[in-house]
N, C-alpha and C. Protein backbone atom coordinates (compact mmCIF):
# COMPACT_ATOMS: atom_id res chain seq x y z
N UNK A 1 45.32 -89.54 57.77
CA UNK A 1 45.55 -89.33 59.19
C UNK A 1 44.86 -88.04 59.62
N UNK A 2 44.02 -88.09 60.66
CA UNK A 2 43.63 -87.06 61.25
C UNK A 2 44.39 -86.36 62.37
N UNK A 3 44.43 -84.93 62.41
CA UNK A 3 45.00 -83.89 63.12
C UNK A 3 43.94 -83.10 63.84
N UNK A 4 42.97 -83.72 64.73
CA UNK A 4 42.39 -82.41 65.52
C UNK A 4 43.03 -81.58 65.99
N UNK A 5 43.96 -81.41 66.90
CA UNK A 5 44.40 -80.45 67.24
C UNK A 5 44.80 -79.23 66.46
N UNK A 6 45.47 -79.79 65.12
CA UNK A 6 45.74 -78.87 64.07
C UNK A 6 44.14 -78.02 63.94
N UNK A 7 42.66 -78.62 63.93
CA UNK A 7 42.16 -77.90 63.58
C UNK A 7 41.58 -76.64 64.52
N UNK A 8 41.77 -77.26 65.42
CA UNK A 8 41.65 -76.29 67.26
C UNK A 8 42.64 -75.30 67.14
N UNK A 9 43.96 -75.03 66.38
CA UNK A 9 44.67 -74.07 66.68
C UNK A 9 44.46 -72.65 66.33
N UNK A 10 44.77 -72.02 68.05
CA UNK A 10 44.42 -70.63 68.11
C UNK A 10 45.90 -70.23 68.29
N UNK A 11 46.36 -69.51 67.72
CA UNK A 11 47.57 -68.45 67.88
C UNK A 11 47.35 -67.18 69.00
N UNK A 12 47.59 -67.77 70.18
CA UNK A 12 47.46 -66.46 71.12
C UNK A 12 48.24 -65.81 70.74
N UNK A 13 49.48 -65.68 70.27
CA UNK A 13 50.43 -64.16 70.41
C UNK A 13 49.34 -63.28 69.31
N UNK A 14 48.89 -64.13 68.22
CA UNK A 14 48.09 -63.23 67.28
C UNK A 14 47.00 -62.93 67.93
N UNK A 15 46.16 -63.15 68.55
CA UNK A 15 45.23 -63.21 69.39
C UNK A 15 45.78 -61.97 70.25
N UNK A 16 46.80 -62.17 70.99
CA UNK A 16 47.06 -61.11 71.89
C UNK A 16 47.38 -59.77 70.97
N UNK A 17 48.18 -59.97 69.97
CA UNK A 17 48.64 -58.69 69.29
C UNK A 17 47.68 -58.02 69.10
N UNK A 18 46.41 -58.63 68.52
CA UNK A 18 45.18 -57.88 68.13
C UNK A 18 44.78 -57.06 69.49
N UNK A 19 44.96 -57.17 70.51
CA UNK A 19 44.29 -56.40 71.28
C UNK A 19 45.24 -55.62 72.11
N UNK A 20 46.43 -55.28 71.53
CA UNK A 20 47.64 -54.80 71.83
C UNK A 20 48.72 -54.97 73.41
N UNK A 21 48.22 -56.87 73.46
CA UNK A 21 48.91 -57.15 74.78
C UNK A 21 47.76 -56.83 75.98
N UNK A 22 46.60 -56.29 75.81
CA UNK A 22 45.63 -56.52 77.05
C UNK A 22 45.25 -57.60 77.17
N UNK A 23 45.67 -58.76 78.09
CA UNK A 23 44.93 -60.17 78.56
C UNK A 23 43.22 -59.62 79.03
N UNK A 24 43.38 -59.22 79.58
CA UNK A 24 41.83 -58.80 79.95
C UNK A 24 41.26 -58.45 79.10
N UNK A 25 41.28 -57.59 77.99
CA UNK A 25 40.29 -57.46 76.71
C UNK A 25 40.27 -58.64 75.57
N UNK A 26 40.98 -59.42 76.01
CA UNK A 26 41.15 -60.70 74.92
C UNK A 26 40.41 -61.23 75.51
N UNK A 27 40.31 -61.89 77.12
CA UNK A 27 39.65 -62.30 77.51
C UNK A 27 38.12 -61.94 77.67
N UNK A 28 37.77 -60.96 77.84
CA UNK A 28 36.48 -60.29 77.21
C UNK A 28 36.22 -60.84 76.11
N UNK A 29 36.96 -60.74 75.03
CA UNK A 29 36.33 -60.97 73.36
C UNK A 29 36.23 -62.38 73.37
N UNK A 30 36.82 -63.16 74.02
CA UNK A 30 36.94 -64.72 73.92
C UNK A 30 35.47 -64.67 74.45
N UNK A 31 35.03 -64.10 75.60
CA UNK A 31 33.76 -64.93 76.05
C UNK A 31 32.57 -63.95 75.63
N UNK A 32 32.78 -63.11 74.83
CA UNK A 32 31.97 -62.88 73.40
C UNK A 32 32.34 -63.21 72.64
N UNK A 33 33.20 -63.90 72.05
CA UNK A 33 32.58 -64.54 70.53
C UNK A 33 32.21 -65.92 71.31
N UNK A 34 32.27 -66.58 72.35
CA UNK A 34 31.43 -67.72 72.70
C UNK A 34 30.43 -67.53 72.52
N UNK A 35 29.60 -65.96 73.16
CA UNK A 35 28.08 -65.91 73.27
C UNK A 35 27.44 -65.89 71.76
N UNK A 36 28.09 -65.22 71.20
CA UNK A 36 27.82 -64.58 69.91
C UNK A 36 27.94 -65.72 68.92
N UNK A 37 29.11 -66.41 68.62
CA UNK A 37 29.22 -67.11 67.95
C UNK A 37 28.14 -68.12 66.79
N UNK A 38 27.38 -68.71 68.29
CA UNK A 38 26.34 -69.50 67.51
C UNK A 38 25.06 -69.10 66.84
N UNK A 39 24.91 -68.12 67.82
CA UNK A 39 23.52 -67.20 66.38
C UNK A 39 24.42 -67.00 64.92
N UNK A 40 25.55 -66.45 64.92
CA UNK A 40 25.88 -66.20 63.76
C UNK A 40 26.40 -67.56 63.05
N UNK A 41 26.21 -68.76 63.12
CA UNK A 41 27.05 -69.61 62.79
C UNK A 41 25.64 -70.56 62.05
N UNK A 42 23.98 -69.95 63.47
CA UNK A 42 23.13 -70.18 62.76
C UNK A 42 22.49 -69.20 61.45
N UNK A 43 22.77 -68.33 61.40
CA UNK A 43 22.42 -67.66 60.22
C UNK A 43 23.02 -67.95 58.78
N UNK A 44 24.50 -68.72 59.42
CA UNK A 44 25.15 -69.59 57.91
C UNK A 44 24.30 -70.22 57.35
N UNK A 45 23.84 -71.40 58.45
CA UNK A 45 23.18 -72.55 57.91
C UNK A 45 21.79 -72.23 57.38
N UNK A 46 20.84 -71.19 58.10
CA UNK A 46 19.90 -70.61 57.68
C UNK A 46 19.98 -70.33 56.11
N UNK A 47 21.05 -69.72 55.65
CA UNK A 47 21.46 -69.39 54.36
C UNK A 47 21.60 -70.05 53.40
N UNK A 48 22.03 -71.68 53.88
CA UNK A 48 22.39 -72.34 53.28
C UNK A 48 21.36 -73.20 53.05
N UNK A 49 20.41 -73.15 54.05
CA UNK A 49 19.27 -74.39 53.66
C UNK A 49 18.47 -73.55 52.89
N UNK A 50 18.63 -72.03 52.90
CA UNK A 50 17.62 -71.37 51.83
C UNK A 50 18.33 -71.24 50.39
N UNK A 51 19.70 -71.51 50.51
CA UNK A 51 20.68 -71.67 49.14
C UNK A 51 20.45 -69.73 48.48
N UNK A 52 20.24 -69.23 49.75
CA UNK A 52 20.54 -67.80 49.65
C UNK A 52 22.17 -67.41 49.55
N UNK A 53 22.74 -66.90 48.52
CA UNK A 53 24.01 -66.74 48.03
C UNK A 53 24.48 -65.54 48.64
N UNK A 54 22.98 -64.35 48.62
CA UNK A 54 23.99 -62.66 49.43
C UNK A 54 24.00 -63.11 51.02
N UNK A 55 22.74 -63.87 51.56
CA UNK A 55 22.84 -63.74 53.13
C UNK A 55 24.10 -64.61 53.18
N UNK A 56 24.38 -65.55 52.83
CA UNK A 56 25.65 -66.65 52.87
C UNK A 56 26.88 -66.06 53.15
N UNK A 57 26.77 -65.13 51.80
CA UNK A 57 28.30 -64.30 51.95
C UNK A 57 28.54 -63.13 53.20
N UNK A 58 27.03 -62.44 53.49
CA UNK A 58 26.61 -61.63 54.21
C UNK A 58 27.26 -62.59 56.08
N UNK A 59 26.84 -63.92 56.10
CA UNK A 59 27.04 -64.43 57.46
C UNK A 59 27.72 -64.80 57.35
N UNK A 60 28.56 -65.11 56.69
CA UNK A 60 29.55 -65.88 56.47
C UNK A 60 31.14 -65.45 56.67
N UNK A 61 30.90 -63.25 56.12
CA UNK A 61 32.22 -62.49 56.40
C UNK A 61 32.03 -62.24 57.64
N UNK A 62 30.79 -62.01 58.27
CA UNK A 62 30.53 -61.37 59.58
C UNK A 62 31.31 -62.42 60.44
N UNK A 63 31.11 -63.82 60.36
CA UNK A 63 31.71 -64.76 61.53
C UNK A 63 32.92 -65.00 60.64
N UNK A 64 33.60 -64.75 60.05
CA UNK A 64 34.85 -64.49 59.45
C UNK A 64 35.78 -63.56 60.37
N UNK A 65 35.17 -62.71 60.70
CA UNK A 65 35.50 -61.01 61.09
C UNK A 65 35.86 -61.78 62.53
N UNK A 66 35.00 -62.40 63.19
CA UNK A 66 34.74 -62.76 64.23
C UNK A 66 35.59 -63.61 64.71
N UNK A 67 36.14 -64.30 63.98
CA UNK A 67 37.42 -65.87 64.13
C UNK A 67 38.41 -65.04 63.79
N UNK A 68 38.24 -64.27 63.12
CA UNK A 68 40.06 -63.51 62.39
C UNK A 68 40.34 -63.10 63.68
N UNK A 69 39.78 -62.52 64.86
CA UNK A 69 40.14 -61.48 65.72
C UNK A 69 41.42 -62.74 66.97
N UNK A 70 41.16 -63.79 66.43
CA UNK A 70 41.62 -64.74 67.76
C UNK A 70 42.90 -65.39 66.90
N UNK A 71 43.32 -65.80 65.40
CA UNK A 71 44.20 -66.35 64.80
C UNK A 71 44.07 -67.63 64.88
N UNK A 72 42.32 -67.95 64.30
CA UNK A 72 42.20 -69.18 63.70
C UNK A 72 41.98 -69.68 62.89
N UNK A 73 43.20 -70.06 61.94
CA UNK A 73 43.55 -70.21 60.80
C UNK A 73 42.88 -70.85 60.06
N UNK A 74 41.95 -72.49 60.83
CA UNK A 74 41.32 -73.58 60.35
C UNK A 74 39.65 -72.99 60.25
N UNK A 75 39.10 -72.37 60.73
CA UNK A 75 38.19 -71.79 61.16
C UNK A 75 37.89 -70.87 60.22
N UNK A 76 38.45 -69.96 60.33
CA UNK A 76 38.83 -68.69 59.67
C UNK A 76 39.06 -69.02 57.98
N UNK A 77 39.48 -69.72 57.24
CA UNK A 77 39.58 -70.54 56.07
C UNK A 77 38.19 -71.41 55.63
N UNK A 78 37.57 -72.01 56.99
CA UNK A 78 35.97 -72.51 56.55
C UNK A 78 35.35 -71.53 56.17
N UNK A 79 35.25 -70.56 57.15
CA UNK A 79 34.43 -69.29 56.76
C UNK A 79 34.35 -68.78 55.57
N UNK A 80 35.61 -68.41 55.45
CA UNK A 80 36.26 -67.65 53.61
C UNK A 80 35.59 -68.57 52.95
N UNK A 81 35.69 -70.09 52.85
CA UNK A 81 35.36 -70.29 52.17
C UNK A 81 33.32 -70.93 51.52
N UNK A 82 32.97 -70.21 52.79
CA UNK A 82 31.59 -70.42 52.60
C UNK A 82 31.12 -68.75 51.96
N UNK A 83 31.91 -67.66 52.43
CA UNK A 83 31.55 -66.10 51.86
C UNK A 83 31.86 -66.38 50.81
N UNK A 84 33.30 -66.66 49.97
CA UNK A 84 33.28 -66.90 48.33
C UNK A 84 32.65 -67.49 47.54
N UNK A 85 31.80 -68.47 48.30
CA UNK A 85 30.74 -69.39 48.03
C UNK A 85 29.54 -68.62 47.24
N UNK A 86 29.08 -67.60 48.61
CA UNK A 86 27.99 -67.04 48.34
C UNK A 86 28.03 -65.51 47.37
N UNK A 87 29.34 -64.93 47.40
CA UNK A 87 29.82 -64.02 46.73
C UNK A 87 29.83 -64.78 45.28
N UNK A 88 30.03 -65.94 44.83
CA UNK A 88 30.26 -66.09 43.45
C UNK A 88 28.88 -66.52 43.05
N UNK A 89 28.22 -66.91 44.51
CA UNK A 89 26.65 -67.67 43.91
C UNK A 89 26.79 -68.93 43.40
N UNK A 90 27.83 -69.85 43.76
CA UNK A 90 27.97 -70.72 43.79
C UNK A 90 28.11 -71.95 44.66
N UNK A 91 26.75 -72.79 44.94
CA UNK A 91 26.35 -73.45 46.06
C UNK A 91 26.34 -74.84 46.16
N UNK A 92 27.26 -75.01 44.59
CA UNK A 92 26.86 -76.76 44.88
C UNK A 92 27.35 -77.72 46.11
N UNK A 93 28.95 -77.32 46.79
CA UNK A 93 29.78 -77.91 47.56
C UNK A 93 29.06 -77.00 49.11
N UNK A 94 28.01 -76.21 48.91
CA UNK A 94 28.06 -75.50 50.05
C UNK A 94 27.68 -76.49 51.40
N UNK A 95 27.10 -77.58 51.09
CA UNK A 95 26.93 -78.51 52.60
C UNK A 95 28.34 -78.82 53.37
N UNK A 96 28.92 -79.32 52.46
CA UNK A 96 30.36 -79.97 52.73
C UNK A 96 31.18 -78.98 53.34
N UNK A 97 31.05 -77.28 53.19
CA UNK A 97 32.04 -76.31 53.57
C UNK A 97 31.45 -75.60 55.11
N UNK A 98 30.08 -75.98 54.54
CA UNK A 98 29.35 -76.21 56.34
C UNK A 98 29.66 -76.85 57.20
N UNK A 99 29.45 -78.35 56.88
CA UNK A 99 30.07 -79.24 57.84
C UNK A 99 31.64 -79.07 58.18
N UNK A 100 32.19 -78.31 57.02
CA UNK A 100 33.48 -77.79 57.31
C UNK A 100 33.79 -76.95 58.54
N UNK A 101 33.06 -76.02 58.61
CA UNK A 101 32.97 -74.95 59.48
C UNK A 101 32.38 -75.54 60.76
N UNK A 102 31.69 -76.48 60.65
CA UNK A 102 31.41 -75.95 62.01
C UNK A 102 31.95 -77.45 62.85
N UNK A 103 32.84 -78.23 62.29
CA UNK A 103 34.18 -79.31 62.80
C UNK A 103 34.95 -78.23 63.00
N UNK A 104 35.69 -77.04 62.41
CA UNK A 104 36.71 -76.43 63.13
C UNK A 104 35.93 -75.70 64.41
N UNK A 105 34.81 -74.88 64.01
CA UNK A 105 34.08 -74.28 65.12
C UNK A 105 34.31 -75.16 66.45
N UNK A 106 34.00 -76.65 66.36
CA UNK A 106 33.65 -77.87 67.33
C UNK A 106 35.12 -77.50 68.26
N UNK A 107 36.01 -77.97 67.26
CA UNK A 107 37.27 -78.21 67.64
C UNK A 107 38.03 -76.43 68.27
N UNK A 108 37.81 -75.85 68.11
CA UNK A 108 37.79 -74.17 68.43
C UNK A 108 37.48 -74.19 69.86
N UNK A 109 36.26 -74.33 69.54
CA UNK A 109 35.44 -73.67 71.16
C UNK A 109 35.91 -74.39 72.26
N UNK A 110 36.54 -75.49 72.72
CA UNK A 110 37.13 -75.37 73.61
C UNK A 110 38.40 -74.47 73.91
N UNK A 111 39.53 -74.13 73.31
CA UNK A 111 40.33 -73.57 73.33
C UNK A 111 40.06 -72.19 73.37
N UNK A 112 38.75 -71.28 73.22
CA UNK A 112 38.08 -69.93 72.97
C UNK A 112 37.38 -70.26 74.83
N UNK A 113 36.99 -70.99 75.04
CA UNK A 113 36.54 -71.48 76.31
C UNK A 113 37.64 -71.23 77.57
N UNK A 114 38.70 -71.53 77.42
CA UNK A 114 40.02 -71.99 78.23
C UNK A 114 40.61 -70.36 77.80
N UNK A 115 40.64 -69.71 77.14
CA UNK A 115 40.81 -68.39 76.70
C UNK A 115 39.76 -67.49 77.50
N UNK A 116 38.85 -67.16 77.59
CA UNK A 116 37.74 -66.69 78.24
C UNK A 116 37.70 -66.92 79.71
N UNK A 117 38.51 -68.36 80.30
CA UNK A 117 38.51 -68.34 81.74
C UNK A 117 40.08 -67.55 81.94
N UNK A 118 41.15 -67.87 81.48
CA UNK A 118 42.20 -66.97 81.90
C UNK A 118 43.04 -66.57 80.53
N UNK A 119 43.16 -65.38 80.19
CA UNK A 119 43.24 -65.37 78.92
C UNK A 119 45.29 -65.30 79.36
N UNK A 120 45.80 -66.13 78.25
CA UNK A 120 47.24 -66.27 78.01
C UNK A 120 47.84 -66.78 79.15
């Protein structure tokens, strides 16, 4: 059985805590990591079609850093697990943790979208 929604979930209170209860600076960061997001999401895949193990881990914590800030758990777990990937230098499953990442990314960005027009 599939659960999209499970993979779309953003935890605003965590989301908000991080920015200590300012709706307006959450909302700021929401519609930067929209802008931002996809260059860095292309530098994964860049990594991955070069089966480069440091840039992997290298793009991989950076848009890590980037999803942690909002409390998305599904997202945030693809990521990790494409940096441990490239941190151990181990690339055989790395397509599959791609396509991983970027179904939660899919399922994300609307809810980072709807965050960015009125945040909480």
């Amino acid at each position: 059985m599939n659960f999209p929604n499970q993979l779309a979930v953003l935890d605003r209170a965590i989301a908000l805590s991080r920015v200590g209860g300012d709706t307006e600076l959450l909302q700021e960061m929401a519609q930067l990591f929209l802008e931002e997001y996809p260059s860095q999401l292309n530098f994964v895949r860049t990594a991955v079609q070069a089966r480069d193990a440091k840039a992997l881990e290298r793009s991989a914590h950076s848009l890590k850093g980037s999803i942690g800030n909002f409390g998305a758990e599904s997202a945030h777990q693809a990521a990790f697990a494409l940096e441990m990937m490239g941190r151990q230098g181990n690339l055989d499953h790395v397509e599959d943790a791609l396509r991983r990442l970027e179904s939660t990314l899919s399922a994300l960005r609307p809810e980072m979208e709807s965050l960015a027009q009125s945040a909480v």
